[in-house]
Protein backbone atom coordinates (compact mmCIF):
# COMPACT_ATOMS: atom_id res chain seq x y z
CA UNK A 1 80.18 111.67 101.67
CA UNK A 2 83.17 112.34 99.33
CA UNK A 3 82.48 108.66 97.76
CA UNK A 4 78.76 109.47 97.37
CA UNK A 5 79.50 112.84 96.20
CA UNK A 6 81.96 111.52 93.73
CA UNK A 7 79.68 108.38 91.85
CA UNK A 8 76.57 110.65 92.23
CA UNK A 9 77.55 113.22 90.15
CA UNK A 10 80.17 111.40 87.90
CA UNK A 11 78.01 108.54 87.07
CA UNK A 12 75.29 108.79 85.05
CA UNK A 13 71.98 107.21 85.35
CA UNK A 14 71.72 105.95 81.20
CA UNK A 15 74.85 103.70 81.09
CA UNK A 16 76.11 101.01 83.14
CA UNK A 17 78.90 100.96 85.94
CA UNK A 18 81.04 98.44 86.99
CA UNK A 19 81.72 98.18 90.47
CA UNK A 20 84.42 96.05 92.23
CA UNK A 21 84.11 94.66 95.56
CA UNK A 22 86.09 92.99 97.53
CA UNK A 23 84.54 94.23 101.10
CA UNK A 24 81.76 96.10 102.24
CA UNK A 25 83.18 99.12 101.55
CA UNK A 26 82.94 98.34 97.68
CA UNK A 27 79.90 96.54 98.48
CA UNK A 28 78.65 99.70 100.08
CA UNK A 29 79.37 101.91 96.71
CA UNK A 30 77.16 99.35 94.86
CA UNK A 31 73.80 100.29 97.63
CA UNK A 32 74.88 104.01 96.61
CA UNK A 33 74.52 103.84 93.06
CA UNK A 34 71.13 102.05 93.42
CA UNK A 35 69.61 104.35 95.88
CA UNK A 36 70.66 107.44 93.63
CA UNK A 37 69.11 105.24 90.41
CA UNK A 38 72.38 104.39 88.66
CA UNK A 39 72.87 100.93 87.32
CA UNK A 40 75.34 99.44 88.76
CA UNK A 41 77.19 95.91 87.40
CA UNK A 42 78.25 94.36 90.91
CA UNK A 43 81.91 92.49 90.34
CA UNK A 44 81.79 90.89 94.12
CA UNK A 45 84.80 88.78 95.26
CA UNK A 46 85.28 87.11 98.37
CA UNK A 47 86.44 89.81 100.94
CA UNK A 48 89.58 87.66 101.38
CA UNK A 49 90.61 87.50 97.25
CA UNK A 50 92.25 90.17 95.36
CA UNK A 51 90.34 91.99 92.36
CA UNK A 52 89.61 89.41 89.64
CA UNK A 53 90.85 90.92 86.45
CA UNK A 54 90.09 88.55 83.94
CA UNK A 55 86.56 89.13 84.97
CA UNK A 56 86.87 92.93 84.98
CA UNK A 57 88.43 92.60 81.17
CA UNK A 58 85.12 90.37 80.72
CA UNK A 59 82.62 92.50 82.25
CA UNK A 60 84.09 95.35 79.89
CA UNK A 61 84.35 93.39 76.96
CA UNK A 62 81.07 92.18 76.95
CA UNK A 63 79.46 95.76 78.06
CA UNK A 64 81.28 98.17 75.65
CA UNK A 65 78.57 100.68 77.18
CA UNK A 66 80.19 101.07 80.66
CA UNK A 67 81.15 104.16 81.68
CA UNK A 68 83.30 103.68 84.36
CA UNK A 69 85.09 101.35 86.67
CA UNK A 70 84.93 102.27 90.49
CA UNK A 71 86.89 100.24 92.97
CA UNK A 72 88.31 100.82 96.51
CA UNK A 73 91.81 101.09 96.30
CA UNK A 74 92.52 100.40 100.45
CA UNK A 75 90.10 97.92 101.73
CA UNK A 76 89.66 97.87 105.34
CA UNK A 77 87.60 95.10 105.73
CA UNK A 78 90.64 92.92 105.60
CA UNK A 79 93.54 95.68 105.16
CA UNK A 80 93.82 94.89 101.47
CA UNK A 81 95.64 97.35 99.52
CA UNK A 82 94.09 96.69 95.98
CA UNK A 83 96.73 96.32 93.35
CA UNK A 84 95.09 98.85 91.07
CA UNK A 85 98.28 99.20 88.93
CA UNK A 86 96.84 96.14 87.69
CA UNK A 87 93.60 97.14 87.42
CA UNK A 88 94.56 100.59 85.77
CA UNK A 89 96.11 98.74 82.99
CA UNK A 90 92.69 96.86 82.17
CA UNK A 91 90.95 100.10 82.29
CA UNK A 92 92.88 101.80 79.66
CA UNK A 93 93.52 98.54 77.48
CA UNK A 94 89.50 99.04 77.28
CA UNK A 95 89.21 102.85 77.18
CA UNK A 96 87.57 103.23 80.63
CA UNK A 97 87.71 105.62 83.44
CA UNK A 98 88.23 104.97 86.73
CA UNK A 99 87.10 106.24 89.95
CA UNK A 100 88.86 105.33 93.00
CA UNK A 101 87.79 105.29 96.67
CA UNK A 102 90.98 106.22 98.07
CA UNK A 103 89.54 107.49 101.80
CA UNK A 104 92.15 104.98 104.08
CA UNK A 105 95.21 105.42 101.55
CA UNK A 106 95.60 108.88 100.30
CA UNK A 107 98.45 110.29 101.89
CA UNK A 108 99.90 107.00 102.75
CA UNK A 109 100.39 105.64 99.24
CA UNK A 110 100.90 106.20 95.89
CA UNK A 111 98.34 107.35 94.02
CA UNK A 112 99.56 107.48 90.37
CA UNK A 113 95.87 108.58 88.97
CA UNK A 114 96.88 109.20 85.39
CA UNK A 115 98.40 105.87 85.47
CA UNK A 116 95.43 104.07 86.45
CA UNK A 117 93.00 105.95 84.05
CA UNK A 118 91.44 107.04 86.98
CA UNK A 119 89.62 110.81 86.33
CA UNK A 120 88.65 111.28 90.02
CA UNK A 121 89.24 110.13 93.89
CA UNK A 122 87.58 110.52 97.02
CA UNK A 123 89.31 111.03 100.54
CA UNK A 124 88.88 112.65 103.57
CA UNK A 125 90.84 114.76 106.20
CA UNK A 126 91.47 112.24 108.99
CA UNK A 127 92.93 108.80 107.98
CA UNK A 128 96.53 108.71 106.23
CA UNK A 129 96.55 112.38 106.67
CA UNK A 130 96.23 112.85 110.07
CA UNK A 131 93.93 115.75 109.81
CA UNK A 132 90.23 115.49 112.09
CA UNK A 133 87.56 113.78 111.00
CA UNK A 134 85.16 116.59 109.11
CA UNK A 135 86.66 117.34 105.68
CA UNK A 136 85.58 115.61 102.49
CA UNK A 137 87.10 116.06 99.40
CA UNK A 138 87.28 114.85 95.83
CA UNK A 139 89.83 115.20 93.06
CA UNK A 140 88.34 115.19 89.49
CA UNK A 141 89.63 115.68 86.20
CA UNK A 142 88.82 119.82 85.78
CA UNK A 143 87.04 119.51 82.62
CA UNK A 144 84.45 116.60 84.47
CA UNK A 145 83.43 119.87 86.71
CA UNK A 146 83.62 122.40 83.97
CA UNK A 147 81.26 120.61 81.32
CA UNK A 148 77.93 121.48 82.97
CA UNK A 149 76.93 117.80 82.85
CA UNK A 150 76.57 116.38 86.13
CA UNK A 151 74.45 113.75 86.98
CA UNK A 152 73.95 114.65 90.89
CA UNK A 153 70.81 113.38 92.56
CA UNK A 154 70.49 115.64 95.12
CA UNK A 155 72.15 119.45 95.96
CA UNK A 156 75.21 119.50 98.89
CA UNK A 157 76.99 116.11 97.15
CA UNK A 158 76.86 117.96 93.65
CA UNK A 159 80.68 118.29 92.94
CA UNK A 160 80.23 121.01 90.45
CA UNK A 161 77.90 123.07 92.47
CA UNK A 162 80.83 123.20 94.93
CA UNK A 163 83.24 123.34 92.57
CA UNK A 164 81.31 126.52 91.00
CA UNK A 165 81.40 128.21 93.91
CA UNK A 166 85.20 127.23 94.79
CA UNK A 167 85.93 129.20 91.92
CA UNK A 168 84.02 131.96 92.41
CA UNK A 169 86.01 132.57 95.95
CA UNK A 170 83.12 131.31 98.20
CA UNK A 171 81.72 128.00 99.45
CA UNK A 172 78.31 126.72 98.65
CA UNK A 173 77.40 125.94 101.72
CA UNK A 174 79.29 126.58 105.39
CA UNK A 175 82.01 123.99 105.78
CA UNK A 176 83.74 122.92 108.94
CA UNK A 177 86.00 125.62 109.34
CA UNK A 178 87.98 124.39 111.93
CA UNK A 179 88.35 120.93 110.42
CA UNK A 180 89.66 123.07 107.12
CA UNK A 181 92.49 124.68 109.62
CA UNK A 182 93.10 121.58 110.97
CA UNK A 183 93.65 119.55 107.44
CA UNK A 184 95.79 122.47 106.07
CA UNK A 185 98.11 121.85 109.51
CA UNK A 186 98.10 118.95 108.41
CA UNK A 187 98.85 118.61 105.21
CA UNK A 188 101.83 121.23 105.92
CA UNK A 189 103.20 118.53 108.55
CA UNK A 190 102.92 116.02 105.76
CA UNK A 191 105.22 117.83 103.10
CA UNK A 192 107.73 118.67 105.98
CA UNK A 193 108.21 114.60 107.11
CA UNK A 194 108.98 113.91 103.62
CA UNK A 195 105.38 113.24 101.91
CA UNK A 196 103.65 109.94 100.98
CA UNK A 197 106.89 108.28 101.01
CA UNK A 198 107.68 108.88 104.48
CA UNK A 199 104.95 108.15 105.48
CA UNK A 200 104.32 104.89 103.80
CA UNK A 201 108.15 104.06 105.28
CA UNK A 202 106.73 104.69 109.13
CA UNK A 203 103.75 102.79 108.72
CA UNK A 204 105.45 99.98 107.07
CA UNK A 205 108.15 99.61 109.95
CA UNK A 206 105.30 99.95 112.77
CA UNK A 207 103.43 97.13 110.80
CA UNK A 208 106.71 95.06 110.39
CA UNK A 209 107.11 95.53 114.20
CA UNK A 210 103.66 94.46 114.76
CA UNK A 211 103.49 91.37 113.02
CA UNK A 212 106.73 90.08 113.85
CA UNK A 213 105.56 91.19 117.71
CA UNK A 214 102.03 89.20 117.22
CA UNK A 215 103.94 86.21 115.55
CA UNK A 216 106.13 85.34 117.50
CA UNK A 217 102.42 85.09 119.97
CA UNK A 218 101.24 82.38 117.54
CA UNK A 219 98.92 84.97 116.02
CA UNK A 220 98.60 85.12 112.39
CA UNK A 221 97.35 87.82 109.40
CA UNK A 222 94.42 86.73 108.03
CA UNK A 223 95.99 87.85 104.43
CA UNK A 224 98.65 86.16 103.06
CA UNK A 225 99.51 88.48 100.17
CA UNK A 226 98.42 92.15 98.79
CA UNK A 227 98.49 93.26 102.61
CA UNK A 228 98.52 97.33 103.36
CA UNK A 229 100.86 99.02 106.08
CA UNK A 230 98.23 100.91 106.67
CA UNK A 231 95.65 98.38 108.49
CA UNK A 232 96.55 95.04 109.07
CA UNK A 233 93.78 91.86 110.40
CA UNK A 234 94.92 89.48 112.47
CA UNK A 235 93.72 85.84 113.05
CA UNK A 236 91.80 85.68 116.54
CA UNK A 237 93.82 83.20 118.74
CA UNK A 238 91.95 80.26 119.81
CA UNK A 239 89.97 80.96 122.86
CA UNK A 240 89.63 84.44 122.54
CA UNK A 241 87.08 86.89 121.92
CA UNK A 242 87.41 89.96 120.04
CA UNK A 243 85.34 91.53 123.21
CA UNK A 244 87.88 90.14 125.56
CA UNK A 245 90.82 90.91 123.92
CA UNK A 246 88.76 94.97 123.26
CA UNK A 247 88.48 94.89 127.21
CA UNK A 248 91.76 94.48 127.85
CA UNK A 249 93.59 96.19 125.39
CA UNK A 250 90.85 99.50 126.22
CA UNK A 251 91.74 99.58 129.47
CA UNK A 252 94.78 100.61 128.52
CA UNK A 253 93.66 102.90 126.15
CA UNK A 254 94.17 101.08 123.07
CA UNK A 255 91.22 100.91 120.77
CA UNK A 256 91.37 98.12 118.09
CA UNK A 257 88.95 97.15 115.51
CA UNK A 258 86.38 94.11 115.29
CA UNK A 259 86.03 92.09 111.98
CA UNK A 260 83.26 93.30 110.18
CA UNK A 261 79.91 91.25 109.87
CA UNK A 262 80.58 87.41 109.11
CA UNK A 263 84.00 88.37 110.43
CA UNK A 264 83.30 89.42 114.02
CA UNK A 265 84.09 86.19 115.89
CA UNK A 266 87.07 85.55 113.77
CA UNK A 267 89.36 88.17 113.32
CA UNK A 268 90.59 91.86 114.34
CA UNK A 269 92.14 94.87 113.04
CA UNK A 270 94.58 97.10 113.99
CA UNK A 271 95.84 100.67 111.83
CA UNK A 272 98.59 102.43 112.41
CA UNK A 273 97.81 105.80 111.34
CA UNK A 274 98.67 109.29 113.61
CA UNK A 275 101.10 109.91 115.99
CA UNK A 276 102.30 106.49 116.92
CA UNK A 277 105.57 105.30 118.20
CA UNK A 278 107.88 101.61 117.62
CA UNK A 279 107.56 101.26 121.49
CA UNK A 280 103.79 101.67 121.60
CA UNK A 281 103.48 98.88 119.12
CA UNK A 282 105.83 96.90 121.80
CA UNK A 283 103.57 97.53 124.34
CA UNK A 284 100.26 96.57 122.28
CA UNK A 285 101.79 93.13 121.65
CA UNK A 286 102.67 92.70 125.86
CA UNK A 287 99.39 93.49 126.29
CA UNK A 288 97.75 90.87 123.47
CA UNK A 289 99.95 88.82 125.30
CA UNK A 290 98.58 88.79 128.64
CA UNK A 291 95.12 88.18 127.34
């Protein structure tokens, strides 16, 4: 919702957009901007390549009319953490905005939006944050919400109808109040462990503990480079199936992801956000090792 909300009323209908997609979450931004009547120039990579910016810098040099680039900056398809330093750089070299889908990394990264050229960014309450699931949110450039241009195609995913009425002290419509109690909690938690940083550092040594755990199994990321601490996919050993290894690993109350679509049979996914500890990560790896 906070990505629809976001490219429906920040994008408008009479200029072109350039999307980049590198798994189906970009992929998925692309069907939004059609379905709300946006044009939408569709930059698609394979989900296992980074962002191509020579292509980008074409796309934008070629279509001066663009209004905006939108990319994902966390992937999760493969647990690619989009180098959109990089991509930030093109952007301004070329005078364009950027909006950022930044649901799986805000909180759990850097974010440096003013760096990127990036005017707005789209998360959630759950995720990096470790809030519950039930809070969307986007953070825009004020004077994007205070313009009275918005190009919204429908009413509860207008950002500046409920950013009107965020000003004026009361919500547009009823939000999840206890989701809102719950994402303030956590949020306080978050500045009291040390912020982003900190929690970038944990996730990083639970993922370093993880792959060295799973390699030393035979079992390999599927990414070689540009690979998040946030979500990692691993090679499926030869043998066995994602819905054996989900079987075993479940009954032992771990829950781990499948590959998505083409990916199903080959790979699977494993994030190490909330409350998790070095010696549960020990124990996931006994238990990939038994199956």
């Amino acid at each position: 919702s906070a990505v629809e909300a976001m490219v429906g009323t920040l994008v408008p209908a009479d200029r072109p957009v350039l999307v980049c997609a590198n798994g189906v979450y970009g992929e998925r931004i692309d069907k939004m901007l059609r379905l709300q009547g946006k044009q939408p120039i569709l930059l698609r990579q394979d989900w296992t390549e980074a962002i191509d910016l020579e292509a980008v810098a074409t796309r934008l040099a070629d279509n001066p009319d663009i209004s905006s680039v939108i990319a994902v900056h966390h992937e999760t398809t493969t647990g690619r953490l989009n180098d959109l330093e990089a991509l930030g750089a093109v952007c301004r070299e070329y005078e364009t905005p950027m909006l950022v889908d930044a649901v799986s990394s805000f909180g759990g990264a850097q974010l440096p939006l003013e760096r990127w050229n990036a005017v707005a960014c789209a998360s959630n309450s759950n995720k990096c944050l470790h809030g519950v699931p039930g809070v969307a949110f986007v953070l825009a450039r004020r004077d994007l919400l205070t313009s009275g241009t918005g190009h919204a195609p429908g009413l509860y995913l207008d950002l500046i109808t409920n950013f009107n009425a965020q000003v004026a002290g009361y919500p547009a419509f009823t939000p999840a109040v206890q989701a809102m109690y719950a994402l303030h909690q956590a949020l306080v938690d978050l500045e009291a462990e040390g912020g982003w940083q900190a929690r970038a550092a944990d996730y990083a040594e639970r993922t370093g503990r993880l792959v060295t755990g799973l390699a030393a199994l035979g079992i390999e990321p599927l990414l070689d480079e540009g690979r998040s601490d946030i979500l990692t996919s691993f090679r499926l050993p030869l043998r066995t199936t994602f819905d054996e290894l989900y079987a075993h690993l479940r009954a032992e109350n771990f829950v781990i992801y499948a590959g998505q679509k083409q990916m199903f049979d080959s790979i699977f996914r494993v994030a190490v956000m909330g409350d998790l500890h070095l010696d549960e990560i020990d124990r996931l790896v006994h238990l990939v090792s038994e199956v």
